[in-house]
Protein backbone atom coordinates (compact mmCIF):
# COMPACT_ATOMS: atom_id res chain seq x y z
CA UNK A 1 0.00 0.00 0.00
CA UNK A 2 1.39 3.26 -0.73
CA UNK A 3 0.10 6.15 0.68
CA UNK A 4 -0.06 9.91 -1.26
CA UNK A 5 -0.20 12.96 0.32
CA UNK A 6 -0.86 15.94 -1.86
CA UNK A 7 0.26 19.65 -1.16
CA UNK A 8 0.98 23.16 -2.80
CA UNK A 9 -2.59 23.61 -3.54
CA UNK A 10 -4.76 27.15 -2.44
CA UNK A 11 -5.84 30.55 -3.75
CA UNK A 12 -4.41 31.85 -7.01
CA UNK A 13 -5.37 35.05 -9.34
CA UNK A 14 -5.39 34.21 -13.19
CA UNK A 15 -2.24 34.27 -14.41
CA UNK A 16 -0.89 33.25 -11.21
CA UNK A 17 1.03 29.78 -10.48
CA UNK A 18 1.12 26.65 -8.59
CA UNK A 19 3.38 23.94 -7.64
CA UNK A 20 1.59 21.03 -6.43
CA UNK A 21 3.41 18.44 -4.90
CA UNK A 22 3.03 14.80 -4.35
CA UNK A 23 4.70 12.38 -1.27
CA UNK A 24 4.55 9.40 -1.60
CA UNK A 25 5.00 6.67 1.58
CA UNK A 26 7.77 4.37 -0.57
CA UNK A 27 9.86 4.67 -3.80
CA UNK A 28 8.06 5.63 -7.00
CA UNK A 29 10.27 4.46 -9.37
CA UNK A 30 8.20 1.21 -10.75
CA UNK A 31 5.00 3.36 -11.26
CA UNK A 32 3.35 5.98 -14.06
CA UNK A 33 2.53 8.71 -12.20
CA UNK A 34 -0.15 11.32 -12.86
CA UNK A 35 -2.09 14.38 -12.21
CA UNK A 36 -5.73 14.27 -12.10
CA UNK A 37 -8.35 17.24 -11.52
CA UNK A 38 -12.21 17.08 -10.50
CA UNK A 39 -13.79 20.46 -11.29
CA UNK A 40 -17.56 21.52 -9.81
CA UNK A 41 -19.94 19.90 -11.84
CA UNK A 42 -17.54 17.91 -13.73
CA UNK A 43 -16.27 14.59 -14.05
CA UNK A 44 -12.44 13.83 -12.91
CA UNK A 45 -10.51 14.31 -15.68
CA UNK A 46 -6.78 13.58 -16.54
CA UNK A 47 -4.07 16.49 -16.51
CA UNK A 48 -0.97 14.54 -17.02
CA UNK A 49 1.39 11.60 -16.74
CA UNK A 50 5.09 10.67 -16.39
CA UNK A 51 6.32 7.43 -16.76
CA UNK A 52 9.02 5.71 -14.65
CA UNK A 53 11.62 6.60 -17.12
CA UNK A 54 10.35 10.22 -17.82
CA UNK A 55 7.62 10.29 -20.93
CA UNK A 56 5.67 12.61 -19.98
CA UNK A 57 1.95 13.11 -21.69
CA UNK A 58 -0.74 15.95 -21.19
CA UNK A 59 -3.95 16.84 -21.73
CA UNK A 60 -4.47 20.08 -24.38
CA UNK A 61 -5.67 22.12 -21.89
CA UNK A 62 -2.28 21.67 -19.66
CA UNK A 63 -0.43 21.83 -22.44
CA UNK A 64 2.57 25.25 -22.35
CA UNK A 65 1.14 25.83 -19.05
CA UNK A 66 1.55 22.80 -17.04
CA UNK A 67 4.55 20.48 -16.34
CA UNK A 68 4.71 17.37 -14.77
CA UNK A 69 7.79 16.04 -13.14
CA UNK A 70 9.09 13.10 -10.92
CA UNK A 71 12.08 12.99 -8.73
CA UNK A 72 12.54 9.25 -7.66
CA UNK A 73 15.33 9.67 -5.15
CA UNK A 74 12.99 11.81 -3.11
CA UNK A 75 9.37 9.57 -4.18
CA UNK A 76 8.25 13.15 -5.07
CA UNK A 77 5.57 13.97 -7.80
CA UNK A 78 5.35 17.37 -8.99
CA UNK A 79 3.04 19.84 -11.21
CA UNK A 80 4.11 22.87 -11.97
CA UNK A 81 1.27 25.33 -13.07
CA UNK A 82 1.53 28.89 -14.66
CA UNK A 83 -0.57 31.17 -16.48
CA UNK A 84 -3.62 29.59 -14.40
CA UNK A 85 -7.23 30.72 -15.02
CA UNK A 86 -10.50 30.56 -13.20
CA UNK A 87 -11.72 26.85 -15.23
CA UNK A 88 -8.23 25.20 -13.41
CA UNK A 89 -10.12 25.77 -9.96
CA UNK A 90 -10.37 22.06 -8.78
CA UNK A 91 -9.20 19.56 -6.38
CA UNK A 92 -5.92 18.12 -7.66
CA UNK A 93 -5.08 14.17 -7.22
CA UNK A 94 -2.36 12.45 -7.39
CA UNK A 95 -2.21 9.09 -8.85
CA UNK A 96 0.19 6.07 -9.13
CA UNK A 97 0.13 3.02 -11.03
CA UNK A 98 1.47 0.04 -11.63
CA UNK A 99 0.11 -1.94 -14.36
CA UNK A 100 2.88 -4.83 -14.32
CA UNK A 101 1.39 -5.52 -10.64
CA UNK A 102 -1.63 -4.54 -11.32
CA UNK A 103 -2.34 -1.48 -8.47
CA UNK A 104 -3.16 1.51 -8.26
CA UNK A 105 -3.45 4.54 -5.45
CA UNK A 106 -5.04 7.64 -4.49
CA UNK A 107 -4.15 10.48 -2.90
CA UNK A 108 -6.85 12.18 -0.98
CA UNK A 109 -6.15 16.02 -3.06
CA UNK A 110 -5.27 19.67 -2.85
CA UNK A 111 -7.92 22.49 -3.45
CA UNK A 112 -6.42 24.89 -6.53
CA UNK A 113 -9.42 27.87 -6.20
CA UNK A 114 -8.96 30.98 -8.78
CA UNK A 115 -9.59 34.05 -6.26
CA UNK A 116 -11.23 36.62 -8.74
């Protein structure tokens, strides 16, 4: 079981930026990691992924103004998010898995709210 604990997230004018972070309870390194974000009224929806080696893959909407990283020394997941606007207000997940083993976890999220 690994265990995810999101941070980084809060209040942020348009145009402002974010860097969310991701803990996680053991080493990363045999997992895709992602970003996923669950907007009022909508479904959860996919932001990004990183692979164990470093692929990275985002939605169009993230795209120039996101950027997803890893650092497996430190079993750190990162997004870095600039030039936000008021439709990126959500709660931010993090998400790990593994499909060789065939798991998956959660974190529990971090509130990103547009202030205007």
């Amino acid at each position: 079981q690994v265990h995810l604990e999101e941070s980084g997230g809060g209040l942020v004018q348009p145009g402002g930026s974010l860097r969310l972070s991701c803990a996680a309870s053991e080493n990363i390194f045999r997992y895709t990691m992602a970003w996923y974000r669950l907007a009022p009224g909508k479904e959860r929806e996919l932001v990004a992924t990183i692979t164990n080696d470093g692929r990275t893959w985002y939605k169009d909407f993230a795209k120039r103004r996101f950027t997803i990283s890893r650092d497996n020394a430190q079993n750190t997941l990162y997004l870095e998010m600039n030039t936000l606007k008021p439709e990126d207000t959500a709660v931010y997940y993090c998400h790990a898995e593994s499909l060789a083993a065939l798991v998956e976890y959660w974190g529990a999220g971090t509130q990103v709210t547009d202030s205007s």
